[in-house]
C-alpha atoms as a PDB file:
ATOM      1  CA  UNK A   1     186.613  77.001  -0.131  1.00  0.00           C
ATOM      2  CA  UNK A   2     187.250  80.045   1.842  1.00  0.00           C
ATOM      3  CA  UNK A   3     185.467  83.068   0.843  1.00  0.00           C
ATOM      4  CA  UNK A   4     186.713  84.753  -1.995  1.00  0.00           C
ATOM      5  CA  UNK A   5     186.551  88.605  -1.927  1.00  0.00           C
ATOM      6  CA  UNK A   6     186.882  91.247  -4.984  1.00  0.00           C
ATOM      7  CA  UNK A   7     185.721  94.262  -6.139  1.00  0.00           C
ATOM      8  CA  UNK A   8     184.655  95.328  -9.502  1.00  0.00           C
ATOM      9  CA  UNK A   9     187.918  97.009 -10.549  1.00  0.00           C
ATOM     10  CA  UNK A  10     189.506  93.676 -10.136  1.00  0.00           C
ATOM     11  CA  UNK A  11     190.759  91.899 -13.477  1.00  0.00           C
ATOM     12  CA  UNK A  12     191.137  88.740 -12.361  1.00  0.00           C
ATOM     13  CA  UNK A  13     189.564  86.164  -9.394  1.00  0.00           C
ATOM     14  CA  UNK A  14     192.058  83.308  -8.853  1.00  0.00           C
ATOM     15  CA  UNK A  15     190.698  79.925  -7.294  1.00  0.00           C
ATOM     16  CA  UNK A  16     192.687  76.770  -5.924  1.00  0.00           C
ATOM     17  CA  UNK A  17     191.764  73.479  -7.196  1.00  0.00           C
ATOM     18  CA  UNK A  18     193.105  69.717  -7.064  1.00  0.00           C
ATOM     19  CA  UNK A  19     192.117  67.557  -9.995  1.00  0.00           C
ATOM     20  CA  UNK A  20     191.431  64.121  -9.691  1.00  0.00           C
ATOM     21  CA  UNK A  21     191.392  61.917 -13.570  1.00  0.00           C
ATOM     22  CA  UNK A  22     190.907  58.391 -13.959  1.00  0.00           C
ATOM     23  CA  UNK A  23     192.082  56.222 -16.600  1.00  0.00           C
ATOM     24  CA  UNK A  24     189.698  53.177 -17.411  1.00  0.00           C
ATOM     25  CA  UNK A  25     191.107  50.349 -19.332  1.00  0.00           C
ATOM     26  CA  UNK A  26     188.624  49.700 -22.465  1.00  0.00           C
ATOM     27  CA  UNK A  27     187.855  46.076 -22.576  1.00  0.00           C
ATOM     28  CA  UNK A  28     186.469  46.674 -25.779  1.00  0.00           C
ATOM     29  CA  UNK A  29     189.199  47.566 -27.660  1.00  0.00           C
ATOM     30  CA  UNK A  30     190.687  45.291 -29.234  1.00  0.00           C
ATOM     31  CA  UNK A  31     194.110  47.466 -28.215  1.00  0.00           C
ATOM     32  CA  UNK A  32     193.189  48.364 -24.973  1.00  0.00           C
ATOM     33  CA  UNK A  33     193.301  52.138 -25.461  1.00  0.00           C
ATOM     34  CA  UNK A  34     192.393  53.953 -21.963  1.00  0.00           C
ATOM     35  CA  UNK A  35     189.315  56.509 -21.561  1.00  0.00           C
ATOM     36  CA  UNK A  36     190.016  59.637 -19.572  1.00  0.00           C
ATOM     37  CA  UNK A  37     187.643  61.051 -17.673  1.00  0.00           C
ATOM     38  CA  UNK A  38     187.415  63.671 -14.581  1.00  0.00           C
ATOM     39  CA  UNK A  39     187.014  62.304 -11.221  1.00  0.00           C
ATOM     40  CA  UNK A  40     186.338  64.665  -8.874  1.00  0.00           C
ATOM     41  CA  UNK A  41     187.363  68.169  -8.561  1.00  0.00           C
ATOM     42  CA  UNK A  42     188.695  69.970  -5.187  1.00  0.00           C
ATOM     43  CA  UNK A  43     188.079  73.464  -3.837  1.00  0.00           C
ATOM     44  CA  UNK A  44     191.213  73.960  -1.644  1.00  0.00           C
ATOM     45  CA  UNK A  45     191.421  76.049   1.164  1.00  0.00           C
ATOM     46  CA  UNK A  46     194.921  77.798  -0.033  1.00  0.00           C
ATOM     47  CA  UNK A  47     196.955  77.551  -3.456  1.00  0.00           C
ATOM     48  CA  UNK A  48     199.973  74.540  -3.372  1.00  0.00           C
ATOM     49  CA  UNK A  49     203.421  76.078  -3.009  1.00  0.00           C
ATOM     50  CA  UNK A  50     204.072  73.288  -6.092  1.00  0.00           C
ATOM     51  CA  UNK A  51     202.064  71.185  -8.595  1.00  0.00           C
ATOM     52  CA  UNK A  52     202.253  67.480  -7.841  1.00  0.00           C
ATOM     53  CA  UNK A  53     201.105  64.087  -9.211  1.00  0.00           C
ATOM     54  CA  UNK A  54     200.052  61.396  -7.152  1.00  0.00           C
ATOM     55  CA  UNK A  55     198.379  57.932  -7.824  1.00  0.00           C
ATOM     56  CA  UNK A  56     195.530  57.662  -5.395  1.00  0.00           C
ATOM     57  CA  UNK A  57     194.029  54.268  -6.756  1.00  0.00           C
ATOM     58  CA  UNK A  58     194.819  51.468  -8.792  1.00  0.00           C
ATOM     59  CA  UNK A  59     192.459  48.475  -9.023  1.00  0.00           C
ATOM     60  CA  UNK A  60     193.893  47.061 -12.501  1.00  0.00           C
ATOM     61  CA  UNK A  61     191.188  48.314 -14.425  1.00  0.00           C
ATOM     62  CA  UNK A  62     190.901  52.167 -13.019  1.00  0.00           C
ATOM     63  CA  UNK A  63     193.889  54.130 -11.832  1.00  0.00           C
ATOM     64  CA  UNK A  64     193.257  57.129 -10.506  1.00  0.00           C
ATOM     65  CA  UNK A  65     195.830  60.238 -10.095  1.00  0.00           C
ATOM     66  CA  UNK A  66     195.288  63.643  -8.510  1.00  0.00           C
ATOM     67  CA  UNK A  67     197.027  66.896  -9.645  1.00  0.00           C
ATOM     68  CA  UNK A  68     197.730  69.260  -6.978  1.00  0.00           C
ATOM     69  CA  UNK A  69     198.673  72.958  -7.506  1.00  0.00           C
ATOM     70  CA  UNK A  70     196.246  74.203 -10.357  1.00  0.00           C
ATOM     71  CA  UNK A  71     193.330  76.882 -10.035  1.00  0.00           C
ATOM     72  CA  UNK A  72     190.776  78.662 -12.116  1.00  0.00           C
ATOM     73  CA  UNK A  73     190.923  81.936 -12.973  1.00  0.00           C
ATOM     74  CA  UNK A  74     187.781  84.084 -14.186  1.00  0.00           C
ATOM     75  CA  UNK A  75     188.955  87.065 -16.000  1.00  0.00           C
ATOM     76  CA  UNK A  76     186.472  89.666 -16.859  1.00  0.00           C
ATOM     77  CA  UNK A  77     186.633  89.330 -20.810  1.00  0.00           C
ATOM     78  CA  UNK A  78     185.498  85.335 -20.133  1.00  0.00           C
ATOM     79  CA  UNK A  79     182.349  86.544 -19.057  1.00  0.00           C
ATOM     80  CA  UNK A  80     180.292  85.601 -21.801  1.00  0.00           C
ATOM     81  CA  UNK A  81     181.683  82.015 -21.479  1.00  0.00           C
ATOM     82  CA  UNK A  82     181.174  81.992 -18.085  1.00  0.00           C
ATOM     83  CA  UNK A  83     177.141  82.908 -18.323  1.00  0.00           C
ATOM     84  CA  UNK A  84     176.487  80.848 -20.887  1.00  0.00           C
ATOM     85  CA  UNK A  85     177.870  78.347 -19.018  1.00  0.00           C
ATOM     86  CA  UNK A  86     175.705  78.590 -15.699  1.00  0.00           C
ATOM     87  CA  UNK A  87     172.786  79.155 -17.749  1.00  0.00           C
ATOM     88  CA  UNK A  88     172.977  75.253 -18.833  1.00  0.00           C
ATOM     89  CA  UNK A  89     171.414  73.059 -16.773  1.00  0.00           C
ATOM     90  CA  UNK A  90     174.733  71.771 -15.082  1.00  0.00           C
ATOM     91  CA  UNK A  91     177.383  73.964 -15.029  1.00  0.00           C
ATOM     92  CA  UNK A  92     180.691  72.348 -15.693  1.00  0.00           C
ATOM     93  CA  UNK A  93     184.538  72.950 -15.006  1.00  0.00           C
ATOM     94  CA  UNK A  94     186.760  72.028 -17.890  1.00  0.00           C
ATOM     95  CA  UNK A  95     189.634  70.309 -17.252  1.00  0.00           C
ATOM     96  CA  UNK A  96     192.110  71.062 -20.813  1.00  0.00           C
ATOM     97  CA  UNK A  97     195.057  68.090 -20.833  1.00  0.00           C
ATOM     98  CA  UNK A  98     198.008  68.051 -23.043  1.00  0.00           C
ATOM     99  CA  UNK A  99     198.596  64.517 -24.938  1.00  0.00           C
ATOM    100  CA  UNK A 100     195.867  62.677 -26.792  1.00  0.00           C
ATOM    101  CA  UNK A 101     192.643  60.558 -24.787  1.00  0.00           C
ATOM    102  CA  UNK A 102     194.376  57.403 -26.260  1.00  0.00           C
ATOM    103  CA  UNK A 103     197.585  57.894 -24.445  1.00  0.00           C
ATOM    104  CA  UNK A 104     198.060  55.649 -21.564  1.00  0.00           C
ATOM    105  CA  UNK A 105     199.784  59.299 -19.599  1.00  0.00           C
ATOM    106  CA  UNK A 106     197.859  62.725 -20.200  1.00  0.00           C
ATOM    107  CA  UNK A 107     198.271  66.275 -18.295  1.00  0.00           C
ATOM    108  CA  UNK A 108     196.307  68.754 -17.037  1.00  0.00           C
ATOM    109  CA  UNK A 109     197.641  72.190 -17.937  1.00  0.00           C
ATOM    110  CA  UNK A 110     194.295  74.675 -16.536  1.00  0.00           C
ATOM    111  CA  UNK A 111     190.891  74.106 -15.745  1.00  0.00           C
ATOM    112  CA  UNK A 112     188.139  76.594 -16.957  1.00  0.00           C
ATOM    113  CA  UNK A 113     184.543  77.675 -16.009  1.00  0.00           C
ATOM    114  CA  UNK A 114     184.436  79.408 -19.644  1.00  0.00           C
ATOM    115  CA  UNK A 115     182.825  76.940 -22.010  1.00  0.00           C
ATOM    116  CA  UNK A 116     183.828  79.007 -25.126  1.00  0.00           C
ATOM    117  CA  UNK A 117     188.134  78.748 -24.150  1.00  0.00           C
ATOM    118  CA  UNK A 118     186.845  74.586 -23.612  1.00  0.00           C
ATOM    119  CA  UNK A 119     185.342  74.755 -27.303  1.00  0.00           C
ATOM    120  CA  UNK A 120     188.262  76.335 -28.836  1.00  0.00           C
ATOM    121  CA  UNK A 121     190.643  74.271 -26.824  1.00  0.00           C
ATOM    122  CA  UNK A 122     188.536  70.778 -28.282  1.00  0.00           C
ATOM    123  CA  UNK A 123     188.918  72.266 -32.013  1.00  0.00           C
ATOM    124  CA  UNK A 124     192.474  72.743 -31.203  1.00  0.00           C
ATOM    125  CA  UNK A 125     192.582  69.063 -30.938  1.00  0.00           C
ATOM    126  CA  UNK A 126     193.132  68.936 -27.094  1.00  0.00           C
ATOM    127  CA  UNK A 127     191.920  66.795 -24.740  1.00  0.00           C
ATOM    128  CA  UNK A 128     188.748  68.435 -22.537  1.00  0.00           C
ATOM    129  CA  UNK A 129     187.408  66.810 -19.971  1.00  0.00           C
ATOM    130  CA  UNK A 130     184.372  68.410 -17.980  1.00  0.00           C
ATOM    131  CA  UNK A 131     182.754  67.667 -14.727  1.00  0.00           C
ATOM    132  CA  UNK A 132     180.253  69.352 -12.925  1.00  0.00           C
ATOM    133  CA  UNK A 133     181.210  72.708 -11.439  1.00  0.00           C
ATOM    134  CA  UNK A 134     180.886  72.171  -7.544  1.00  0.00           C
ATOM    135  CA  UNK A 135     177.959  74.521  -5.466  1.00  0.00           C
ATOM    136  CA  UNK A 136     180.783  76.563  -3.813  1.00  0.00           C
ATOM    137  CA  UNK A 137     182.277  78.076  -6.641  1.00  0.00           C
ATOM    138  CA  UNK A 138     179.335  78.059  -8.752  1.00  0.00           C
ATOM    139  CA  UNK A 139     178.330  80.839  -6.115  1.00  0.00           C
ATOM    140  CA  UNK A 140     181.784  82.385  -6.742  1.00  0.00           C
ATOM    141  CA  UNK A 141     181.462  82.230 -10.723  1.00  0.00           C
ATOM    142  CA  UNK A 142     177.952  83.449 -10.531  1.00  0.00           C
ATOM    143  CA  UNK A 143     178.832  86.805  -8.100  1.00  0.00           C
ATOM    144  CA  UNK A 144     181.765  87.163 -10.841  1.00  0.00           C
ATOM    145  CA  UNK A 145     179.863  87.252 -13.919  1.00  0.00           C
ATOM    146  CA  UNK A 146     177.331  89.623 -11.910  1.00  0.00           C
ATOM    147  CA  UNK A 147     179.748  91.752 -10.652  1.00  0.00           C
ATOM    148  CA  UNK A 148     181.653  92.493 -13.886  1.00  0.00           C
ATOM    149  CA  UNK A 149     179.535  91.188 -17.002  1.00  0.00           C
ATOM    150  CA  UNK A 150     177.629  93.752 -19.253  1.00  0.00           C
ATOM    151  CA  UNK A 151     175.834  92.092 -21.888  1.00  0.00           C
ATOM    152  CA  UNK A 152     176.261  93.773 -25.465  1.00  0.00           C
ATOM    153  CA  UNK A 153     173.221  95.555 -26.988  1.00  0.00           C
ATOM    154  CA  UNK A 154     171.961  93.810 -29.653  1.00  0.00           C
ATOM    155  CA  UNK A 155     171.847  96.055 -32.887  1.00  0.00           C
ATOM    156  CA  UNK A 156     168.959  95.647 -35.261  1.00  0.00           C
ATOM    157  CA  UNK A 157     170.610  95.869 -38.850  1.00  0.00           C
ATOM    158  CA  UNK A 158     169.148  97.546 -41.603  1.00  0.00           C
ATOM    159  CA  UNK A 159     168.258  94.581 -43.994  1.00  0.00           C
ATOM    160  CA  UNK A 160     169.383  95.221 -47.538  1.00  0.00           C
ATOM    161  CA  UNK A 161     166.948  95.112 -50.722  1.00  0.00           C
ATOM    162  CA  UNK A 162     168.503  92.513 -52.416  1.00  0.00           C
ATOM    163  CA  UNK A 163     165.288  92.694 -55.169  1.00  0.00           C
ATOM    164  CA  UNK A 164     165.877  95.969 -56.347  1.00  0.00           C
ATOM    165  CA  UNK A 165     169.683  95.605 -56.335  1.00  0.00           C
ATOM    166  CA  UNK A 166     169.140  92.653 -58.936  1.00  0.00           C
ATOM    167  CA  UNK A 167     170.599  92.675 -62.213  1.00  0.00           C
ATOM    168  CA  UNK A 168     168.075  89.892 -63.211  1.00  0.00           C
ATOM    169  CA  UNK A 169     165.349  92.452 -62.231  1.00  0.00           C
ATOM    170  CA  UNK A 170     166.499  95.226 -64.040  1.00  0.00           C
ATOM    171  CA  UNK A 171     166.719  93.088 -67.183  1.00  0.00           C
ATOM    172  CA  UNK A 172     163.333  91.407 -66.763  1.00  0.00           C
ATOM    173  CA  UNK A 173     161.872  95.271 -66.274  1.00  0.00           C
ATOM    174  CA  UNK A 174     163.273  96.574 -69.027  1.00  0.00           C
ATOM    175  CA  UNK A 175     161.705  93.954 -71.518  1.00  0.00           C
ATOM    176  CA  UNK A 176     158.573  95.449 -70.886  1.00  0.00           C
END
């Protein structure tokens, strides 16, 4: 991946990929519903003038296909999501599909480094697929977030005095 300039005014980094899924056959099942998983992600040098589809293996029981033409972005209000993401132990890219992980056909529509979009993306009922974020734009992700993220200051709150708010209390003290 060629090196990827910005300054801190920028609101958005943009970053070529190619997507590689596979589609396993489960022997298992007694209706042989396919798993989806990621493959293999690709840094490429320059954005595709077009998105394209292409079946790069089929041995019967995987069949592979690689989507040309996509890219990350990192936008700075996906910060947070993109920290909390390379403070894991593996960072991950998220590859978010249209259709449903038992259709024999899914698509990729984007892949994210923001863990949080992923989550909400998963309760949407979408498929998310992840795979490990590769070194070379891990260093790109990380120079983002450091570049434009500003934590928030945590506020202590003033805890409220439930006790002498109680109407229980008040009862039992009046008894006396």
């Amino acid at each position: 991946m060629p090196e990827i300039q910005f300054e801190a005014s920028e609101r958005e980094v943009v970053m070529p990929v190619s997507v590689a899924l596979q589609r396993k056959l489960n022997a298992d099942s007694a209706w042989g519903l396919p798993q989806w998983s990621a493959y293999a992600i690709i840094c490429d040098s320059q954005p595709s003038v077009a998105a394209d589809k292409m079946r790069i293996h089929d041995d019967g029981t995987h069949v592979r296909y690689l989507w040309t033409g996509m890219s990350v972005h990192l936008y700075k209000d996906g910060n947070e999501g993109y920290w909390y993401n390379l403070l894991s132990d593996m960072p991950y890219l998220f590859i978010v599909c249209d259709g449903n992980p038992n259709d024999m056909e899914i698509e990729p529509v984007f892949v994210t480094a923001n863990q949080d979009e992923a989550t909400g993306d998963m309760e949407a009922e979408r498929v998310v697929l992840e795979i490990p974020m590769p070194d070379e734009m891990r260093s790109i992700v990380e120079r983002y977030v450091v570049t434009h993220y500003v934590p928030e200051t945590r506020k202590k709150r003033k805890r409220k005095d439930w006790l002498s708010e109680s109407e229980y209390v008040k009862k039992a003290g009046n008894r006396h």
